[in-house]
N, C-alpha and C. Protein backbone atom coordinates (compact mmCIF):
# COMPACT_ATOMS: atom_id res chain seq x y z
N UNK A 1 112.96 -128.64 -85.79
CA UNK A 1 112.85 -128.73 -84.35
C UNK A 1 112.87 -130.20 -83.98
N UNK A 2 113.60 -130.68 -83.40
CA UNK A 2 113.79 -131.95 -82.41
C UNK A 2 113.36 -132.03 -80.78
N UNK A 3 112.67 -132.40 -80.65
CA UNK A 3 112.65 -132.99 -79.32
C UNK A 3 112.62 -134.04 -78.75
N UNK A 4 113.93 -133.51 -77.66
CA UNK A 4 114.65 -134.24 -76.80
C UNK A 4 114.73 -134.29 -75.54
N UNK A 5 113.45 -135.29 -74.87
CA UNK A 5 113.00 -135.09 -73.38
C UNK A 5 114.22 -136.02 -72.92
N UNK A 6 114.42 -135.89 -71.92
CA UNK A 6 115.20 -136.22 -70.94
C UNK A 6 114.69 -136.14 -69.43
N UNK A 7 114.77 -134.60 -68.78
CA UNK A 7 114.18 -133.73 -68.06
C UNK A 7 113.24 -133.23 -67.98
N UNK A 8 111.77 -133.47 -68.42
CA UNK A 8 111.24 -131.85 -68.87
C UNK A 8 111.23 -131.79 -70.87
N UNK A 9 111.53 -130.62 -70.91
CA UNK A 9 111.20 -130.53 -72.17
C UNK A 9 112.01 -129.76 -72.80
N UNK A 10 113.02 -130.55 -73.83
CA UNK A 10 113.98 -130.04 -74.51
C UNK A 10 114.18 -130.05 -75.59
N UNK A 11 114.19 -128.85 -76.17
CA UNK A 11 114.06 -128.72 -78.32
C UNK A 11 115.38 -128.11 -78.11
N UNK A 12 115.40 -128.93 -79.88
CA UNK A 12 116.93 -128.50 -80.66
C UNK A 12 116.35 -128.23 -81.54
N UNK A 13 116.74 -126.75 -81.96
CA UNK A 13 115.96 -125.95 -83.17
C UNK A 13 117.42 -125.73 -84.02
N UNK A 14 117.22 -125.25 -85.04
CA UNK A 14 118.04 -125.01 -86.18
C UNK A 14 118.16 -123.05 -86.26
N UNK A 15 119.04 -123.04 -86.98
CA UNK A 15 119.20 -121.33 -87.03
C UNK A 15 118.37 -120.94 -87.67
N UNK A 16 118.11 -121.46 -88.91
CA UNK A 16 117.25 -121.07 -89.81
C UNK A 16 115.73 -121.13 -88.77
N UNK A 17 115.86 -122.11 -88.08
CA UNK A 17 114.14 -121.85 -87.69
C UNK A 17 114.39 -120.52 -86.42
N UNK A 18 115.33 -120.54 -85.56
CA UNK A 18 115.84 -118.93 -84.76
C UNK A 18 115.99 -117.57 -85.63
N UNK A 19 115.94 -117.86 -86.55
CA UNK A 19 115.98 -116.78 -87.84
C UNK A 19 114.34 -116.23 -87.80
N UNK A 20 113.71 -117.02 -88.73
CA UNK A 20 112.27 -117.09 -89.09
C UNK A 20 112.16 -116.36 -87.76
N UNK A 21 111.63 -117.34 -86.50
CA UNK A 21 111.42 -116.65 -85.47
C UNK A 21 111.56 -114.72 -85.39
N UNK A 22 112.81 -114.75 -84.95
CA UNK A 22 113.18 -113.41 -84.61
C UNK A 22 112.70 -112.40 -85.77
N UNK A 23 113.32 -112.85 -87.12
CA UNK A 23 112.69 -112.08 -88.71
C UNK A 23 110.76 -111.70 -88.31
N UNK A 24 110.47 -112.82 -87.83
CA UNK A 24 108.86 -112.08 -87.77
C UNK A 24 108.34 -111.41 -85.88
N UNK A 25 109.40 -111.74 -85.65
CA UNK A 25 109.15 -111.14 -84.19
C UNK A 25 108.42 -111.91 -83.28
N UNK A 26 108.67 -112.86 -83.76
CA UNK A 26 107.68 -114.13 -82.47
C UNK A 26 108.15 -114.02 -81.42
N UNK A 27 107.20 -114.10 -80.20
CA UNK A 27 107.32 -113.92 -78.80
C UNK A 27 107.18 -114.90 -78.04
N UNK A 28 108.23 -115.13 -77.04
CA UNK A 28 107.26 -116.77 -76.12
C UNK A 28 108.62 -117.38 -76.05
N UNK A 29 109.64 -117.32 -76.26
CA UNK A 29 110.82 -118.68 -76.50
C UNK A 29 112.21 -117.96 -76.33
N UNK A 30 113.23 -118.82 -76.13
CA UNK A 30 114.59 -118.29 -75.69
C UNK A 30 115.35 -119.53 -76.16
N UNK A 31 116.87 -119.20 -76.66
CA UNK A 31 117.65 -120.30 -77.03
C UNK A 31 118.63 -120.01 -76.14
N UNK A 32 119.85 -121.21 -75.88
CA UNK A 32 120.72 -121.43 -75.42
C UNK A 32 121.46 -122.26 -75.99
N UNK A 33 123.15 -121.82 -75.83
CA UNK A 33 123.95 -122.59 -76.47
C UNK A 33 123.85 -124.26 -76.40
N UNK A 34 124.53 -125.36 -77.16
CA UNK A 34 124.67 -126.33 -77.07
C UNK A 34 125.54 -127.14 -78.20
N UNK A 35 125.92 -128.30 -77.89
CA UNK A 35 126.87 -128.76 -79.29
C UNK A 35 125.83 -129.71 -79.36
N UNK A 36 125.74 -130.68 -80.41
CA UNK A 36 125.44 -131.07 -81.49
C UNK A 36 126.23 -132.11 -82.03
N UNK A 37 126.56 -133.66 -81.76
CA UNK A 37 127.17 -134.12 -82.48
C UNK A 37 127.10 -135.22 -83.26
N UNK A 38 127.51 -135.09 -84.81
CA UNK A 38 126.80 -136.51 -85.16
C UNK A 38 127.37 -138.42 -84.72
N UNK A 39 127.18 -139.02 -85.62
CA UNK A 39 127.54 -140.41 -84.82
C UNK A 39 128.98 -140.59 -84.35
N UNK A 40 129.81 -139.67 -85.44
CA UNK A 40 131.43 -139.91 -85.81
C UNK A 40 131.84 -139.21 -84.20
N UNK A 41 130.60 -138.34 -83.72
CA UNK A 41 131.72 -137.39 -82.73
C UNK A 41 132.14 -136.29 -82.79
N UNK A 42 131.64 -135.85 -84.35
CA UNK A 42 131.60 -134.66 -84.60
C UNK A 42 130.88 -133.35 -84.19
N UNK A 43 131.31 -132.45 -83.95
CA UNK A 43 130.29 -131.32 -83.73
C UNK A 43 129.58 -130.83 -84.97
N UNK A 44 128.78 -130.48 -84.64
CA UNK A 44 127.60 -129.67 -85.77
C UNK A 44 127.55 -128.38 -85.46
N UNK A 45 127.38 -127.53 -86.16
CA UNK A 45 127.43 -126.31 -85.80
C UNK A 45 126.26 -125.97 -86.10
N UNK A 46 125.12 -124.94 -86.00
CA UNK A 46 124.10 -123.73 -86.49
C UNK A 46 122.55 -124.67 -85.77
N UNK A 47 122.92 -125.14 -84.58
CA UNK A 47 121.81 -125.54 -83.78
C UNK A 47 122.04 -124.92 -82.38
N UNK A 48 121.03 -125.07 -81.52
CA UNK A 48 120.41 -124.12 -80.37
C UNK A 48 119.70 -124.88 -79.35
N UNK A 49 119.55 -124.91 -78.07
CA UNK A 49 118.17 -126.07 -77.30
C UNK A 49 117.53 -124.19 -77.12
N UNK A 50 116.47 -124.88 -77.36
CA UNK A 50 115.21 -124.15 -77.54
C UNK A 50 114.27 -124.42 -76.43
N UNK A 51 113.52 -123.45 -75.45
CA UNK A 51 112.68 -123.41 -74.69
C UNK A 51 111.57 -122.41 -74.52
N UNK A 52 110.49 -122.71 -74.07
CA UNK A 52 109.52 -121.99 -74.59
C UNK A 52 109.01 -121.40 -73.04
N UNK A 53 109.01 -120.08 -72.74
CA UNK A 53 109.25 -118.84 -72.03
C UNK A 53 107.66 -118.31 -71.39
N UNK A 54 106.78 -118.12 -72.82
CA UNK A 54 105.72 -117.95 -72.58
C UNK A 54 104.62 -118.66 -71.40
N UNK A 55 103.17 -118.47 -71.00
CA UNK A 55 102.75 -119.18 -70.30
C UNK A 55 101.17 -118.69 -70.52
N UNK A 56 100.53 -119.70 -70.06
CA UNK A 56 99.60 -119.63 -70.51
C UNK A 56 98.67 -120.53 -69.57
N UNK A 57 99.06 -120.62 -67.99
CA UNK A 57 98.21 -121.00 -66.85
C UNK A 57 98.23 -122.58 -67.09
N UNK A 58 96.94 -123.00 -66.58
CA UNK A 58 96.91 -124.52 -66.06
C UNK A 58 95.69 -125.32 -67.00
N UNK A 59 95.56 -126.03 -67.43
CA UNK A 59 93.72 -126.90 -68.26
C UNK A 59 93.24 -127.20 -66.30
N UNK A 60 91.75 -126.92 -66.84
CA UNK A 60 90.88 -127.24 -65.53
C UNK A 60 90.26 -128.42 -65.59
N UNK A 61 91.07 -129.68 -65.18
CA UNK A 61 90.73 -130.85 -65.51
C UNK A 61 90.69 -131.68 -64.17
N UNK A 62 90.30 -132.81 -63.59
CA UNK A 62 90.84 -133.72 -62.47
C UNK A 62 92.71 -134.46 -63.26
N UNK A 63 93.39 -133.80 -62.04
CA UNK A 63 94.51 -134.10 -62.32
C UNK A 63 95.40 -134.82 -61.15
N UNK A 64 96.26 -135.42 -60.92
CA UNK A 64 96.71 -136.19 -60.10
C UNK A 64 97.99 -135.23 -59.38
N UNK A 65 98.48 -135.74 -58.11
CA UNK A 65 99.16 -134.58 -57.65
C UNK A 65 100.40 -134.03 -58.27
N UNK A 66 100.62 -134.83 -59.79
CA UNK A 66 102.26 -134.71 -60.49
C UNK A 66 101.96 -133.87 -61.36
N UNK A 67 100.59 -133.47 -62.11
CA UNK A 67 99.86 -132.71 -62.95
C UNK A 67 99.29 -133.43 -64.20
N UNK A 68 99.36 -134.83 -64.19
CA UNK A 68 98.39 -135.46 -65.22
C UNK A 68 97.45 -135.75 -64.80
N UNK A 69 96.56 -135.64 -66.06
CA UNK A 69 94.74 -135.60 -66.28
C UNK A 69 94.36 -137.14 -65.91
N UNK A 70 93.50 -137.10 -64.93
CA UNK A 70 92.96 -138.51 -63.99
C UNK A 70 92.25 -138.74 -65.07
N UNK A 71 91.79 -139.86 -65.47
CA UNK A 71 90.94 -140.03 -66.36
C UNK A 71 90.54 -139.81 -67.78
N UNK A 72 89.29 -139.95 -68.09
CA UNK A 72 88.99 -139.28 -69.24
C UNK A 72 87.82 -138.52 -69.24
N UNK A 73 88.03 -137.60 -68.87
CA UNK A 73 86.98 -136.19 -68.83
C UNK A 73 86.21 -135.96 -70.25
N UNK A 74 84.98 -135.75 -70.39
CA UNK A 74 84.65 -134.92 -71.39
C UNK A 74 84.81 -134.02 -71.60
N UNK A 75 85.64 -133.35 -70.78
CA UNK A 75 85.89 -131.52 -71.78
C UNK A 75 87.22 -131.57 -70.80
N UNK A 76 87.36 -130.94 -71.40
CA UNK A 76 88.83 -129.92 -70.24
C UNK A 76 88.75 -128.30 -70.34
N UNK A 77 88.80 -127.42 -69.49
CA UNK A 77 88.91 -126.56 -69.61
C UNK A 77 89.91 -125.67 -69.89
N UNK A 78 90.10 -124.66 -70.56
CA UNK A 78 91.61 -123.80 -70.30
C UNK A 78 90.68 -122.10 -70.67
N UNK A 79 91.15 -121.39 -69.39
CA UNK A 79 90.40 -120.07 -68.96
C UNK A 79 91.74 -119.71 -69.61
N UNK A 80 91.88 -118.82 -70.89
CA UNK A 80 92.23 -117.97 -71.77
C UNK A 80 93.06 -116.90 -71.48
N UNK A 81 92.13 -116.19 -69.82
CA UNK A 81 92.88 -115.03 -69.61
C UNK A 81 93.82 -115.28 -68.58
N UNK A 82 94.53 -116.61 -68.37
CA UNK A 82 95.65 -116.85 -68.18
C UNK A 82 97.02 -116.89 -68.73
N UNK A 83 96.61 -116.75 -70.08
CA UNK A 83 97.56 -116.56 -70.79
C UNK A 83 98.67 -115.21 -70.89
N UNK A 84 99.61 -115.35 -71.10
CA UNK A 84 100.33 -114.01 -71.43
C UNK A 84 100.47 -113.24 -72.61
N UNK A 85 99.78 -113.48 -73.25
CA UNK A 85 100.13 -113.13 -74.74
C UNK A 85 101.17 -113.10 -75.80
N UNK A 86 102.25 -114.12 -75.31
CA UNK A 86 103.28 -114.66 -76.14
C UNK A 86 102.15 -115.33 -77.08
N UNK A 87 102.98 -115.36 -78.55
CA UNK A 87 103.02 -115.92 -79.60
C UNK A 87 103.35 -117.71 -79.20
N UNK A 88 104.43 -117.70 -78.71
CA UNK A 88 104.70 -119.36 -78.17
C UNK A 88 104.60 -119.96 -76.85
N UNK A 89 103.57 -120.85 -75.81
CA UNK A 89 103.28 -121.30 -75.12
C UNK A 89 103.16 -122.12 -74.41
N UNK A 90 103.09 -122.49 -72.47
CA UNK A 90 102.96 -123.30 -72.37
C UNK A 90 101.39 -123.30 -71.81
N UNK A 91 100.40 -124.53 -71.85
CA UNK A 91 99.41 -124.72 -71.14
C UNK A 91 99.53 -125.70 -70.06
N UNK A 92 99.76 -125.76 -68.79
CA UNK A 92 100.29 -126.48 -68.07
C UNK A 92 98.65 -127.66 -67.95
N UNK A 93 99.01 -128.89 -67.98
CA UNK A 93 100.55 -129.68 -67.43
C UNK A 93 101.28 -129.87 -68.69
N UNK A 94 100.74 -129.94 -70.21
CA UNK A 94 101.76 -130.68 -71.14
C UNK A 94 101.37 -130.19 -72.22
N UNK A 95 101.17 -129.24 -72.77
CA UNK A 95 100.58 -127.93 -74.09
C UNK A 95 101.79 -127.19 -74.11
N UNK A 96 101.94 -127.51 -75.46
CA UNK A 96 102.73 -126.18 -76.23
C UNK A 96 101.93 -126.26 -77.31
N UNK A 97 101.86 -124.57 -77.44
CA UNK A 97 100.84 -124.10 -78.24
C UNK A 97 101.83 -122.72 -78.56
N UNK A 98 100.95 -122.84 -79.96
CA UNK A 98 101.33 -121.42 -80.61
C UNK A 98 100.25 -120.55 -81.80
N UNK A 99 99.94 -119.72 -81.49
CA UNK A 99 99.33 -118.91 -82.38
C UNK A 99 99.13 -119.06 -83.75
N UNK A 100 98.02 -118.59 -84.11
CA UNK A 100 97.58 -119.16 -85.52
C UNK A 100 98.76 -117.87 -86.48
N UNK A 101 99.19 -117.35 -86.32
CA UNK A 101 100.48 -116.40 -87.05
C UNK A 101 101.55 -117.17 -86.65
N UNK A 102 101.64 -117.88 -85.89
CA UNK A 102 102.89 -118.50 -86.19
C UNK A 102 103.18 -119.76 -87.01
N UNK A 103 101.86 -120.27 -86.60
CA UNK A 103 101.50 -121.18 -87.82
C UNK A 103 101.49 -121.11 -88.55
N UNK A 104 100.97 -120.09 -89.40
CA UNK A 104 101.35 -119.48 -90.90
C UNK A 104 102.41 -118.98 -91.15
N UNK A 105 103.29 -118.16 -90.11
CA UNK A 105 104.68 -117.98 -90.53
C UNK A 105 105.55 -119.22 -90.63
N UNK A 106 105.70 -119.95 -90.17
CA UNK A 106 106.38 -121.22 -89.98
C UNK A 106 106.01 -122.11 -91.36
N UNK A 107 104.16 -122.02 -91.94
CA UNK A 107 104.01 -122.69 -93.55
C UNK A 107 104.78 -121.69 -94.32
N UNK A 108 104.64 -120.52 -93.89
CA UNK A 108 105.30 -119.60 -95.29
C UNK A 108 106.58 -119.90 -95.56
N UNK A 109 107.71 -120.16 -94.35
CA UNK A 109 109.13 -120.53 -94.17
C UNK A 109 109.10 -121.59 -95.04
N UNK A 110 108.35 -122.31 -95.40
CA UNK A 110 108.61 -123.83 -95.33
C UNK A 110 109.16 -124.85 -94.32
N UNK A 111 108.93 -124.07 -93.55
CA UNK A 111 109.29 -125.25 -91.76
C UNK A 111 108.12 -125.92 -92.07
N UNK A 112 108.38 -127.34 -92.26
CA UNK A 112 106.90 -127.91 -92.33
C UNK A 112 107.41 -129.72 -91.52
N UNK A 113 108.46 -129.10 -91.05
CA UNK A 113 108.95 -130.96 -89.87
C UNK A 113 108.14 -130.93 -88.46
N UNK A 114 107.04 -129.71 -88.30
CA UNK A 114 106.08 -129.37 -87.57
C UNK A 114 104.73 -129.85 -88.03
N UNK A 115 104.03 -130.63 -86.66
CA UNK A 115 102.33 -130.83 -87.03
C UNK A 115 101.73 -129.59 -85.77
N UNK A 116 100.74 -129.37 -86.62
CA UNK A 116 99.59 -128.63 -85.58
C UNK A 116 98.12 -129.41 -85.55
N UNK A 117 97.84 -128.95 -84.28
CA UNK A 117 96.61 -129.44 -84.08
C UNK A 117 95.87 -128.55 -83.29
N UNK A 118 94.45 -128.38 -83.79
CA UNK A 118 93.93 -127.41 -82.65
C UNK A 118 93.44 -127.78 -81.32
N UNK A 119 93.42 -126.83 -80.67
CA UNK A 119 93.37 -127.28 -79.20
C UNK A 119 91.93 -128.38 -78.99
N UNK A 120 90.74 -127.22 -79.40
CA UNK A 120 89.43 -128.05 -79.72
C UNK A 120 89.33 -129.46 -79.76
N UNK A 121 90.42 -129.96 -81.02
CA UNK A 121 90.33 -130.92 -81.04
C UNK A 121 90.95 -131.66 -80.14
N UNK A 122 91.45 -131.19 -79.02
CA UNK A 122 91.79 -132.53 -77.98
C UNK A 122 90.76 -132.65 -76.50
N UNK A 123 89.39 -131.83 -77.17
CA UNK A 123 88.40 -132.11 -76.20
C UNK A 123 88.55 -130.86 -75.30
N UNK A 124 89.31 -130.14 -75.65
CA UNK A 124 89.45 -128.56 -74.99
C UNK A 124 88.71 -127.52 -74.97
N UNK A 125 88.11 -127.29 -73.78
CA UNK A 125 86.60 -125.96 -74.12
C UNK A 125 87.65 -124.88 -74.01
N UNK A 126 87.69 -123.32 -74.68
CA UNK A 126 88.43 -122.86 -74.42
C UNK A 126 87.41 -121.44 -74.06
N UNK A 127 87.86 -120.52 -72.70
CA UNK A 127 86.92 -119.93 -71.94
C UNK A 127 87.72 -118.50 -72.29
């Protein structure tokens, strides 16, 4: 997985990782065509921009009117039953998150060009 902001938020995933995905039935994400080319100009073939579908509401934090966190809060909140129950997520303003099964499906793959971190640890009460 690559990401490539520009706009917003844009991944270039690989087939093999659209494989894994779909093979275990992960929920939350959608691909769309795209080329791929390396320095020469060439096209690449068996890549995808990748976007993530799921949702999973807003953190209850002081935030400014663009949606970043004013300050530095001691906790942040994120109320849970906002979520949709996709496997892959967003937590608005800037969370992508994914399920502890996908996390393990993704070590089992050997997709490992991925870090995780738990939410907790970014000062996140989770309700």
């Amino acid at each position: 997985m690559i990401e490539a902001r520009f706009d917003g938020h844009v991944f270039v995933v690989s087939d093999r990782l659209v494989n894994v995905l779909l093979d275990n039935n992960i929920t939350g994400w959608k691909t769309y065509p795209i080329i791929v080319y390396d320095k020469k100009g060439t096209a690449i073939n068996g890549y995808h921009g990748f976007t993530v579908s799921g949702r999973g509401g807003t953190m209850l934090a002081p935030m400014d009117e663009r949606g970043n966190i004013i300050g530095h809060p001691e906790c942040i909140v994120w109320d849970s039953s906002q979520w949709d129950g996709t496997d892959i997520f967003w937590i608005k303003p800037n969370y992508v998150v994914v399920t502890e099964r996908v996390k393990d499906v993704l070590k089992e793959a050997r997709i490992d060009s991925l870090s995780f971190e738990r939410l907790d640890s970014h000062r996140i009460q989770i309700i």
